[in-house]
N, C-alpha and C. Protein backbone atom coordinates (compact mmCIF):
# COMPACT_ATOMS: atom_id res chain seq x y z
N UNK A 1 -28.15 -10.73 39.51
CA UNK A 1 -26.83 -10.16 39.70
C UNK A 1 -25.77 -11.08 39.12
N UNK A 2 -24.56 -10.61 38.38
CA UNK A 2 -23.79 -11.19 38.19
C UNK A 2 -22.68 -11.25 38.92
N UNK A 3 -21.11 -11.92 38.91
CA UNK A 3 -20.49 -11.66 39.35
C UNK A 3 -19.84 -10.37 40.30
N UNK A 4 -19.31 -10.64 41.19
CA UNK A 4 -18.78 -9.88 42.41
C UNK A 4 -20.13 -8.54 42.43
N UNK A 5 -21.31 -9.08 42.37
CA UNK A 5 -22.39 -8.16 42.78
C UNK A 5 -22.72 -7.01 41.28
N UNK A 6 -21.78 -7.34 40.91
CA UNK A 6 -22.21 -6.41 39.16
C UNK A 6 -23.39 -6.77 38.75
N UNK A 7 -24.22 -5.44 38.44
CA UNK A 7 -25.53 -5.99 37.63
C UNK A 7 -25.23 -7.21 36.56
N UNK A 8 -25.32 -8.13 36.15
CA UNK A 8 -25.54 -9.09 35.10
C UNK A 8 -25.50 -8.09 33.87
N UNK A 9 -24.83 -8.82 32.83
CA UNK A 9 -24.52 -7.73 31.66
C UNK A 9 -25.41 -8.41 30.43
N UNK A 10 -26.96 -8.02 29.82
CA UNK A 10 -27.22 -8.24 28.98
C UNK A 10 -26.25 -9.24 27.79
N UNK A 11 -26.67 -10.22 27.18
CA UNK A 11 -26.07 -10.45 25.85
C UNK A 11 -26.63 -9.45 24.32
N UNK A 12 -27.39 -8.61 24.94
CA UNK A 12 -27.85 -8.00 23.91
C UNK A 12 -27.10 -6.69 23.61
N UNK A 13 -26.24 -6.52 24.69
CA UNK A 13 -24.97 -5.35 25.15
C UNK A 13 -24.02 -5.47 23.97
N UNK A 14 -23.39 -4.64 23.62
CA UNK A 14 -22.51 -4.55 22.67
C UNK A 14 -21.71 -3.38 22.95
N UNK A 15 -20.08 -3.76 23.11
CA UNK A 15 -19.24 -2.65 23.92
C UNK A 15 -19.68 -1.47 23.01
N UNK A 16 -19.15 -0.41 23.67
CA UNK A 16 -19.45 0.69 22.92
C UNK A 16 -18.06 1.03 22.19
N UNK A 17 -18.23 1.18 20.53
CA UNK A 17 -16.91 1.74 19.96
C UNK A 17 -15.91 2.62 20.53
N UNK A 18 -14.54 2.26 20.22
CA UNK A 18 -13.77 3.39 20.98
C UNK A 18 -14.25 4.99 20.10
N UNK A 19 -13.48 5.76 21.05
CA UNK A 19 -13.82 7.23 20.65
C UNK A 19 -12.94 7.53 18.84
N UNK A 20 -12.64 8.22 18.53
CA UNK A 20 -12.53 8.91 17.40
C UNK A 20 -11.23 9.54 17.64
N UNK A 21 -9.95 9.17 17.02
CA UNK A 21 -9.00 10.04 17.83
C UNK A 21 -8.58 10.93 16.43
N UNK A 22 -7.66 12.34 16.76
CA UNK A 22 -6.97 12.91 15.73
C UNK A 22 -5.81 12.41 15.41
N UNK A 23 -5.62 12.02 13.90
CA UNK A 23 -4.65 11.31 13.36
C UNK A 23 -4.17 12.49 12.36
N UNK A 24 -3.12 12.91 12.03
CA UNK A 24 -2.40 13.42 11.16
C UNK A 24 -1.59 12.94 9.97
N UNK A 25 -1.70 12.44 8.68
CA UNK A 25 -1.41 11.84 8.15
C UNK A 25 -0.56 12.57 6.96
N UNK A 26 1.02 12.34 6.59
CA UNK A 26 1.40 12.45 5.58
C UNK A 26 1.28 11.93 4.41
N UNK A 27 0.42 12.32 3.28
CA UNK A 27 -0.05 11.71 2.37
C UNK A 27 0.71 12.09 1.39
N UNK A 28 1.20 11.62 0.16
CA UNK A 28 1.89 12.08 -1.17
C UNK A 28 2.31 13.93 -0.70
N UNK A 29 2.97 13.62 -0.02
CA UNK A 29 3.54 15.47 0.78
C UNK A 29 2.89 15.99 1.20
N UNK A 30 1.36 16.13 1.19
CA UNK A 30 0.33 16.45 2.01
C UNK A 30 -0.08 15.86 3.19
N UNK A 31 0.10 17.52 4.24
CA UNK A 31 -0.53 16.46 5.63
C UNK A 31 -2.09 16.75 5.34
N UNK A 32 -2.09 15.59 6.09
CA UNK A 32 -3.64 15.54 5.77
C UNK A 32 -4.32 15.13 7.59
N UNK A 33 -5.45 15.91 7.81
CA UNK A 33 -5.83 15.83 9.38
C UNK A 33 -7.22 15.04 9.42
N UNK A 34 -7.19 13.87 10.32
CA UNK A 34 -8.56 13.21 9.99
C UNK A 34 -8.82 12.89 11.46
N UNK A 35 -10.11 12.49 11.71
CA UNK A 35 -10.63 11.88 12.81
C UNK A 35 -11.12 10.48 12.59
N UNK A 36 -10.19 9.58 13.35
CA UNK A 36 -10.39 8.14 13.01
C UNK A 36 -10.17 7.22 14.14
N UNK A 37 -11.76 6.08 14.60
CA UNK A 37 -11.31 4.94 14.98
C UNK A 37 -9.87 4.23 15.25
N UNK A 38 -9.60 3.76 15.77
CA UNK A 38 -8.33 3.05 15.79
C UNK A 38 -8.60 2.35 15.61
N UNK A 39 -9.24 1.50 15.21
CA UNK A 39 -9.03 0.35 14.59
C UNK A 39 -9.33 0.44 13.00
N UNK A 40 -8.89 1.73 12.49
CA UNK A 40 -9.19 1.75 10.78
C UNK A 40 -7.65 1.67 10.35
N UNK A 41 -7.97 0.49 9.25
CA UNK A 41 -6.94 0.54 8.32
C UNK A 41 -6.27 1.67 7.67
N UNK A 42 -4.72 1.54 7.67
CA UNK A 42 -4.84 2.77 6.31
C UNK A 42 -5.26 2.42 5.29
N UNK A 43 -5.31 1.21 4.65
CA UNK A 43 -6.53 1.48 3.24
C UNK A 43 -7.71 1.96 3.72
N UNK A 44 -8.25 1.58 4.42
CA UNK A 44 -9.66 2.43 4.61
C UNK A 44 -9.99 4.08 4.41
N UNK A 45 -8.64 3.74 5.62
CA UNK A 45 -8.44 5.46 5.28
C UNK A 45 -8.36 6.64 4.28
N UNK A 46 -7.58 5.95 3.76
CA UNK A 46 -6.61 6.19 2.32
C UNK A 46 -8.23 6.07 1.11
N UNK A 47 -8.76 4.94 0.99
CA UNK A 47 -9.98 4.79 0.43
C UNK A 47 -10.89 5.78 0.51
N UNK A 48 -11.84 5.36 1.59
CA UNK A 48 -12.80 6.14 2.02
C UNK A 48 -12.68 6.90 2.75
N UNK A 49 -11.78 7.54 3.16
CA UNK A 49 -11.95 8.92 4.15
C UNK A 49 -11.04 10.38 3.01
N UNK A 50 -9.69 10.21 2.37
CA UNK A 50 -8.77 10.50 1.52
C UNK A 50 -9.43 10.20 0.21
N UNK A 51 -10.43 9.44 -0.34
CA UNK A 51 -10.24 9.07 -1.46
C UNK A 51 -9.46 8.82 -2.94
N UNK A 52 -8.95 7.83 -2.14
CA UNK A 52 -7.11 8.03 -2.76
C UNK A 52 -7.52 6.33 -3.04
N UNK A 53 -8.28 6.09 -4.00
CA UNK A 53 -8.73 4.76 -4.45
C UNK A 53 -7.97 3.81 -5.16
N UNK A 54 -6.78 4.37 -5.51
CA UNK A 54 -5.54 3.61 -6.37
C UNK A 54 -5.41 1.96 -5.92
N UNK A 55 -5.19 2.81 -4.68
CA UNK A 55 -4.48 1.75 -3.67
C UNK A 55 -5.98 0.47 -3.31
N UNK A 56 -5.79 -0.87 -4.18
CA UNK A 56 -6.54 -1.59 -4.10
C UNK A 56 -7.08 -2.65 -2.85
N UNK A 57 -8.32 -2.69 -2.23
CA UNK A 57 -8.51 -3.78 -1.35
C UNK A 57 -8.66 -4.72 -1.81
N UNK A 58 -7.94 -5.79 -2.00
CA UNK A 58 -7.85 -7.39 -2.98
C UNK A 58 -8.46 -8.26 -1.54
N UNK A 59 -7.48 -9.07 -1.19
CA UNK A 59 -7.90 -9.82 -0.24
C UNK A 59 -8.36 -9.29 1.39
N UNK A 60 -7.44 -8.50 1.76
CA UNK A 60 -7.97 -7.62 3.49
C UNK A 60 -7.73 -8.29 3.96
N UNK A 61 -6.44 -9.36 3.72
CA UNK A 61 -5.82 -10.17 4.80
C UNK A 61 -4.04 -9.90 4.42
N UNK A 62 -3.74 -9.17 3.79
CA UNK A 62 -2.37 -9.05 4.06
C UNK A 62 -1.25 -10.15 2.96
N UNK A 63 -2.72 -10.73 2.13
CA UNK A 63 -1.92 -12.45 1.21
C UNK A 63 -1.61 -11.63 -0.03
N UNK A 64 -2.48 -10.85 -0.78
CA UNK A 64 -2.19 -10.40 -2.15
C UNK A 64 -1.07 -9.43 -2.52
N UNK A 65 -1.25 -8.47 -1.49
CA UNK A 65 -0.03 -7.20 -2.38
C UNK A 65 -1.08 -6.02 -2.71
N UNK A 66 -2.31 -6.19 -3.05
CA UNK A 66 -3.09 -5.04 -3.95
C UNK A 66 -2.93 -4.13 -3.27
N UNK A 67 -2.87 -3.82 -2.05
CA UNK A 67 -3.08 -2.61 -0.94
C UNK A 67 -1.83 -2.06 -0.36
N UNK A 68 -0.24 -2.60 -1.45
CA UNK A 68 0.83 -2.12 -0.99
C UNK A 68 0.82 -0.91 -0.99
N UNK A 69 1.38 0.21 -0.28
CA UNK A 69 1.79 1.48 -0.19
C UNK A 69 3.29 1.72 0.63
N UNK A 70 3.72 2.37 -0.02
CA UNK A 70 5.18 2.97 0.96
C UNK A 70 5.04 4.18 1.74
N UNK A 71 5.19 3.76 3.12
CA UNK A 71 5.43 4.27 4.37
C UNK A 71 7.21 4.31 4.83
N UNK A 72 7.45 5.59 4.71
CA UNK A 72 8.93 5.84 4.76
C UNK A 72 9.47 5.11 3.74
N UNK A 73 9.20 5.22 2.30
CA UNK A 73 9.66 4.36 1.31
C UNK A 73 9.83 2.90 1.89
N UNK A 74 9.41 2.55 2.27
CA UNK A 74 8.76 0.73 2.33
C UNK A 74 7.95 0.19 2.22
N UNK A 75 8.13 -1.16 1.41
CA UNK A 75 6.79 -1.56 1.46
C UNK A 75 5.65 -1.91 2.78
N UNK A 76 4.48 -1.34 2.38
CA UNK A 76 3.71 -1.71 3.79
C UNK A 76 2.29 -2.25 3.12
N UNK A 77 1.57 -3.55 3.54
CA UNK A 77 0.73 -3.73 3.38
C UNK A 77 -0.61 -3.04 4.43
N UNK A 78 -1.59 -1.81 3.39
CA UNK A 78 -1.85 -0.96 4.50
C UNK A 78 -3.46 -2.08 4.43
N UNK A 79 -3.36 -3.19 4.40
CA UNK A 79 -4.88 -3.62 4.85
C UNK A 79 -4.51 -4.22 6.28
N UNK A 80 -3.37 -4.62 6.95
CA UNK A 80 -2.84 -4.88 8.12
C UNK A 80 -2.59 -3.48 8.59
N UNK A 81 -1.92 -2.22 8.46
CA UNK A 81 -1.42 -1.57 8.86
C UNK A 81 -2.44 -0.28 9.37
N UNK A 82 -2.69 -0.30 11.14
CA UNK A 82 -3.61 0.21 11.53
C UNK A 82 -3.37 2.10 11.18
N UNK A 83 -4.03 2.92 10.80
CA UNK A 83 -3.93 4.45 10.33
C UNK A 83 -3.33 5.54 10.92
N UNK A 84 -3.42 4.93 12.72
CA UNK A 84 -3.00 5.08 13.69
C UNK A 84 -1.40 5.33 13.66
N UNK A 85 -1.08 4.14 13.45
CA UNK A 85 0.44 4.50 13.77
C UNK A 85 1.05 4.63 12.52
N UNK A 86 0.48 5.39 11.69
CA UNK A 86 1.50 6.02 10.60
C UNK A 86 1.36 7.79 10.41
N UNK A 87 1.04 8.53 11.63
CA UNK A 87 1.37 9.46 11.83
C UNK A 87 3.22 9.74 12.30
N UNK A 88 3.20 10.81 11.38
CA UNK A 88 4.60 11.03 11.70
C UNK A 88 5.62 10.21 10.28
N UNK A 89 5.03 9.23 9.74
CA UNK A 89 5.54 8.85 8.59
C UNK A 89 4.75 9.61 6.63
N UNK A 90 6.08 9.46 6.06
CA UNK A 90 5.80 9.40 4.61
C UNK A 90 5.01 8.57 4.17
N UNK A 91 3.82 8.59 3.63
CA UNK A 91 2.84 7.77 3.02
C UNK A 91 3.17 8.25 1.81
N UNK A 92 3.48 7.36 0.66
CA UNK A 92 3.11 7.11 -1.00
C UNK A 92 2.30 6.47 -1.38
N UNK A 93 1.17 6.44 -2.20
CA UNK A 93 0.08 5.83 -2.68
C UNK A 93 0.50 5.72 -4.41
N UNK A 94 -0.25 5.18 -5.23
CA UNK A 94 0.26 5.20 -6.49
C UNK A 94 -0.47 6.42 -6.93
N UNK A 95 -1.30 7.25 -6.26
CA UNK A 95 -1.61 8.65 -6.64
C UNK A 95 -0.01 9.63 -6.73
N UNK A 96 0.79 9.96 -5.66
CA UNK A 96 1.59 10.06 -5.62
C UNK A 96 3.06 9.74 -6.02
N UNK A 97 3.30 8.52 -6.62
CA UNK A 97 4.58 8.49 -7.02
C UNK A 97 5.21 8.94 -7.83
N UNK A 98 4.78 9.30 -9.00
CA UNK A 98 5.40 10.30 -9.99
C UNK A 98 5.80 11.48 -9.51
N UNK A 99 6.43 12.17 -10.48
CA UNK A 99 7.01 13.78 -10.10
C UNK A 99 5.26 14.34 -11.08
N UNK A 100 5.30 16.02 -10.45
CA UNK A 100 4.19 16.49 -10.80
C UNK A 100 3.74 16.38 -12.40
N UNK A 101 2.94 15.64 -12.80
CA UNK A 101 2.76 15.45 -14.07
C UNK A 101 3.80 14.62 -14.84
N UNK A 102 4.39 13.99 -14.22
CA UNK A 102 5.14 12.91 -15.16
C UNK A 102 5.70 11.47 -14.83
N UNK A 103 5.42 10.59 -15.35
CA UNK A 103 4.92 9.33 -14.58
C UNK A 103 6.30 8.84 -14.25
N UNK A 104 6.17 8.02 -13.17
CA UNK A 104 7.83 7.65 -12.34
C UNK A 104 8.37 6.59 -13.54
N UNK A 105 9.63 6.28 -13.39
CA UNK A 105 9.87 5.45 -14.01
C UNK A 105 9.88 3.82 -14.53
N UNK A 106 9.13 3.37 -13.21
CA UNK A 106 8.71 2.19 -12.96
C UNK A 106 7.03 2.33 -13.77
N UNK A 107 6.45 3.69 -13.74
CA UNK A 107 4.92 3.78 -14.43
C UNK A 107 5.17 3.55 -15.91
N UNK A 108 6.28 3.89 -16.34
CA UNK A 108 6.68 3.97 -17.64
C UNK A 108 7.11 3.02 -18.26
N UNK A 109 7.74 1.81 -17.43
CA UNK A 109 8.37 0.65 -17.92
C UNK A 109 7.50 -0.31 -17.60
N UNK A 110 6.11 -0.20 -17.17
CA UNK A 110 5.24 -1.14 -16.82
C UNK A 110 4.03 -0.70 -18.08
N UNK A 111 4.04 0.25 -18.52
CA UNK A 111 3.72 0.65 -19.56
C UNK A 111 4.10 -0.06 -21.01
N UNK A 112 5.15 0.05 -20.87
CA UNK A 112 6.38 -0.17 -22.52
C UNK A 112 6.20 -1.70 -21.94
N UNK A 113 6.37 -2.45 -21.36
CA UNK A 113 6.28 -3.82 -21.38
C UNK A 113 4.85 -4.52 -20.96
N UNK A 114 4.06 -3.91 -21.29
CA UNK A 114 2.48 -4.26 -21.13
C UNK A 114 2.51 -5.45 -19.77
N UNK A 115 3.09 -4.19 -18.57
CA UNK A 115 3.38 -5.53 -17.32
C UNK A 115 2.22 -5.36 -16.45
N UNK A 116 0.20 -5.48 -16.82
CA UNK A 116 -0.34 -5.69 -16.49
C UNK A 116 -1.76 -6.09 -17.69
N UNK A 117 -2.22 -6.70 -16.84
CA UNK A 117 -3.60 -7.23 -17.72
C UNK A 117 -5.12 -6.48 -17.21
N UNK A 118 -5.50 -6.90 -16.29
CA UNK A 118 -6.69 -5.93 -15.75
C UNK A 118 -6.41 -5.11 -15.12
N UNK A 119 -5.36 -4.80 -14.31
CA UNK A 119 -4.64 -4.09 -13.64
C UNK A 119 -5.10 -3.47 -12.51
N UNK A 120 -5.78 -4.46 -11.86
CA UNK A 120 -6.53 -4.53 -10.19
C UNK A 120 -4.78 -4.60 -9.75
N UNK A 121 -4.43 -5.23 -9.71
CA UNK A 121 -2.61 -5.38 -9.00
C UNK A 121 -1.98 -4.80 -9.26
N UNK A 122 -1.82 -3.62 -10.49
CA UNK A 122 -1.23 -2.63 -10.63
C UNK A 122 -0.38 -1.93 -9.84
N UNK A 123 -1.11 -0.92 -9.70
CA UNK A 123 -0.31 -0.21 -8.09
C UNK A 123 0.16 -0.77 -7.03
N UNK A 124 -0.42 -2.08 -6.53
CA UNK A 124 0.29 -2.45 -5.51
C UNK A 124 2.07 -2.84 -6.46
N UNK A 125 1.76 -3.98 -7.67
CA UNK A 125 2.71 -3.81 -8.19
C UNK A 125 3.69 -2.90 -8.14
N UNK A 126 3.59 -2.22 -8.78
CA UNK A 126 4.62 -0.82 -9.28
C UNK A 126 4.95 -0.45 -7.87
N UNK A 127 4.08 0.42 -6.78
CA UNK A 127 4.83 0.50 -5.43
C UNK A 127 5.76 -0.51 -4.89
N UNK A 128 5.72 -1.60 -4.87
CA UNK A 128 6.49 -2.58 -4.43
C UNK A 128 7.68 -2.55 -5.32
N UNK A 129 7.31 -2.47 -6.55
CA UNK A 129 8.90 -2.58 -7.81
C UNK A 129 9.64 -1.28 -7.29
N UNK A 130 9.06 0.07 -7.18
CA UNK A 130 10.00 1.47 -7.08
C UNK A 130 10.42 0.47 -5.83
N UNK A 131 10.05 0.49 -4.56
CA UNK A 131 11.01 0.40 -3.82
C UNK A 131 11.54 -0.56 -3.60
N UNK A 132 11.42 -1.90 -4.27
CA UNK A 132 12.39 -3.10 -4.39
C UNK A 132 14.13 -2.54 -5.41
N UNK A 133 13.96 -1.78 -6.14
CA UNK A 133 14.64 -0.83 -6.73
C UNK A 133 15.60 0.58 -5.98
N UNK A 134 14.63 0.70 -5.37
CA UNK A 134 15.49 1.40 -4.18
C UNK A 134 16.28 0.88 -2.69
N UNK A 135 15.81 -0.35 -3.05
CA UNK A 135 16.45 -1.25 -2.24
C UNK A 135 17.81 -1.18 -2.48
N UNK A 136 17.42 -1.70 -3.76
CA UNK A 136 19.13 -2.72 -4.94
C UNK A 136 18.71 -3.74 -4.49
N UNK A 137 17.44 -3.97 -4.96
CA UNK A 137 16.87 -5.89 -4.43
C UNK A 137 16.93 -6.04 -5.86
N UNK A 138 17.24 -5.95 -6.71
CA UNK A 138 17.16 -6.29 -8.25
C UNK A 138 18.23 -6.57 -9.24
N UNK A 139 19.39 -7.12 -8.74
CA UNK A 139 19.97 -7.75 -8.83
C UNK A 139 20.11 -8.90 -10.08
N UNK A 140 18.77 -9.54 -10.19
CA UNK A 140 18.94 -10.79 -10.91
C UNK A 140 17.42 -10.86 -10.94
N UNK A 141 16.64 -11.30 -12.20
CA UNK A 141 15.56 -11.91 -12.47
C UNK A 141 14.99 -12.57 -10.87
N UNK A 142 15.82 -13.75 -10.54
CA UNK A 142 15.44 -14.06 -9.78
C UNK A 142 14.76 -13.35 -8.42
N UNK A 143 15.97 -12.58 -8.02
CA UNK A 143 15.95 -11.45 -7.20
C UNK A 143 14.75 -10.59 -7.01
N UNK A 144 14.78 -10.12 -8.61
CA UNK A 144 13.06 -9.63 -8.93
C UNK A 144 12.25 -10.47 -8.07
N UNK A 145 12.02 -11.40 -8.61
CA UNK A 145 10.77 -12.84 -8.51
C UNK A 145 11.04 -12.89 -6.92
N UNK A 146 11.65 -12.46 -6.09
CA UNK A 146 11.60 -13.12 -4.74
C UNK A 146 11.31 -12.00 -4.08
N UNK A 147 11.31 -10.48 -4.40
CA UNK A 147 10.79 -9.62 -3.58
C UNK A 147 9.80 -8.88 -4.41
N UNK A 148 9.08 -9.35 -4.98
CA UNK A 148 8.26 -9.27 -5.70
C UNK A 148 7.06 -10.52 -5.40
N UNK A 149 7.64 -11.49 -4.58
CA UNK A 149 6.35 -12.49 -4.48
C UNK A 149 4.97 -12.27 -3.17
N UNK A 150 5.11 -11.07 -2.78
CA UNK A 150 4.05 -10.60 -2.24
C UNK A 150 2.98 -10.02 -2.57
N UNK A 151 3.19 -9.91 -3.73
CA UNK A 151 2.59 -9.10 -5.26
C UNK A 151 1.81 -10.71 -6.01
N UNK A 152 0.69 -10.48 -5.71
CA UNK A 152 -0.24 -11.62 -6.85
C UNK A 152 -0.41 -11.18 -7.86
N UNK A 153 -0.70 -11.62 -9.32
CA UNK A 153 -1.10 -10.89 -10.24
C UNK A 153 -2.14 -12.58 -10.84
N UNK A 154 -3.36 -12.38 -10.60
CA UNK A 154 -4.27 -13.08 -11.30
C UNK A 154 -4.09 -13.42 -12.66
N UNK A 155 -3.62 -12.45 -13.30
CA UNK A 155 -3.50 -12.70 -14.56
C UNK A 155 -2.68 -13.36 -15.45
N UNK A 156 -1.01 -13.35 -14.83
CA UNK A 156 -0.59 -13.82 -14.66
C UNK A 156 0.97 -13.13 -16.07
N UNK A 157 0.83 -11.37 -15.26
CA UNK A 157 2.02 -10.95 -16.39
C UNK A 157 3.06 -11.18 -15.82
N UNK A 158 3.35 -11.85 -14.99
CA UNK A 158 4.69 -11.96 -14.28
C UNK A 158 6.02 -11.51 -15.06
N UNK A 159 6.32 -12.43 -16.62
CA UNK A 159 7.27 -12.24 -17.21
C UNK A 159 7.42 -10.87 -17.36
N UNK A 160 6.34 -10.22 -17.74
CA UNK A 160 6.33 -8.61 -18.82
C UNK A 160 6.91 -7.85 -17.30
N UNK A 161 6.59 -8.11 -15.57
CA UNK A 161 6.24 -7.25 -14.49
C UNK A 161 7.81 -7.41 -14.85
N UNK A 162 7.99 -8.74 -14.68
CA UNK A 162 10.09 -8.44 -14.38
C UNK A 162 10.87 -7.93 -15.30
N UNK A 163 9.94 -8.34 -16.49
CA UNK A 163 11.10 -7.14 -17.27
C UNK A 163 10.71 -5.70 -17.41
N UNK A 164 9.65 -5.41 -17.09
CA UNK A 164 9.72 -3.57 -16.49
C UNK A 164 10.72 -3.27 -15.92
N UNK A 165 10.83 -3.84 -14.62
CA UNK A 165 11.45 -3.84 -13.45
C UNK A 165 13.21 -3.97 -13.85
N UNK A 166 13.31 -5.04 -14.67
CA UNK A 166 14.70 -5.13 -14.82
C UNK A 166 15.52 -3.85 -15.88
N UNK A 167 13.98 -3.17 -16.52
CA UNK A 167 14.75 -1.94 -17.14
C UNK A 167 15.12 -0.95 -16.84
N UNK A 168 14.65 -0.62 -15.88
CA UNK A 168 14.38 0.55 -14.59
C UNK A 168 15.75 -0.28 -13.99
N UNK A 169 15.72 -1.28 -13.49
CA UNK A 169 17.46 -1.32 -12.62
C UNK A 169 18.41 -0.85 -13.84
N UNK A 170 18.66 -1.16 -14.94
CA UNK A 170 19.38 -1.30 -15.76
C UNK A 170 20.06 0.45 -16.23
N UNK A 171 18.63 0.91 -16.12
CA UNK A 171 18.94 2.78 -16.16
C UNK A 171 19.86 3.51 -15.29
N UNK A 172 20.48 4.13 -15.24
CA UNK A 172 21.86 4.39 -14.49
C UNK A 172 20.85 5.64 -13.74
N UNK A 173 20.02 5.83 -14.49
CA UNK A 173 19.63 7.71 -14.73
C UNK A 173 18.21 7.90 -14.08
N UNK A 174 17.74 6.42 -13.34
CA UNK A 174 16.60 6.27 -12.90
C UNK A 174 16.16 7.13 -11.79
N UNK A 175 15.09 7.29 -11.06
CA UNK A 175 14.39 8.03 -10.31
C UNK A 175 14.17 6.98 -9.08
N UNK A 176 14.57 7.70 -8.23
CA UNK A 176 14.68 7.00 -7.16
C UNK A 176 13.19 7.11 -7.02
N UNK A 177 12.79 6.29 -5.48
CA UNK A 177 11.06 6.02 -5.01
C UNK A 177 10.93 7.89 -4.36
């Protein structure tokens, strides 16, 4: 017997997973209805349940940027951000950010300034630039470089990323996130 008369609890016991709850998810304007753990990421989600693979798992600690997505147009790192509580919000993935068939304007100026190399960081990139842009965080090169440093890029296009970015501020005529 263990404590206060409780049978003794095996170490070979392993709690049992929580149940499966219904999550409703706004995805690129689509709701989308899933049954999910609570403790699943929205990349996971977004990944393997949505297959909405854009959106990269780099590190799965919240350090790189690869897994940015905008939730109510903000940035959100969805490898921290449980799936759970983004019912009821706007999810953008880089599947989604363009208008139907035509690439946003941040896709276009990351394009024209060759502002990636392997382009694993891509999308987190570019999601983070539209809405550092919709901020008016862009201001100044610098400005760029400081809300933009959640964003790794291995490769190391940094220069080419900020001047995408600074052409897209510069457009009067730009597309919001």
């Amino acid at each position: 017997m263990g404590r206060g008369g409780r049978p003794a609890r095996s170490h070979a016991e392993v709690p049992a997973a929580p149940a499966e709850l219904p999550v409703r998810l706004r995805v690129n304007g689509l709701v989308r209805e899933l049954r999910l753990d609570p403790r699943v990421t929205l990349l996971d989600a977004l990944r393997e349940r949505l297959e909405l693979t854009g959106t990269k798992k780099g590190c799965d600690q919240g350090a790189c940027g690869a897994c940015t997505v905008l939730a109510d147009n903000r940035r959100v790192l969805s490898c921290l951000t449980l799936a759970v509580t983004c019912e009821g919000r706007d999810i953008t993935t880089i599947e989604g950010l363009g208008a139907a068939g035509a690439l946003h304007p941040v896709q276009r100026a990351f394009i024209a300034h060759d502002a990636f190399q392997c382009g694993f960081c891509t999308p987190g990139q570019i999601l983070s630039a539209a809405a550092l842009l919709a901020e008016g965080r862009a201001g100044s090169d610098a400005e760029i470089r400081e809300f933009m440093s959640g964003n790794i890029c291995r490769c190391g296009a940094y220069p080419n990323i900020v001047a995408a970015i600074r052409e897209v501020a510069g457009d009067p005529g730009r597309a919001p996130v």
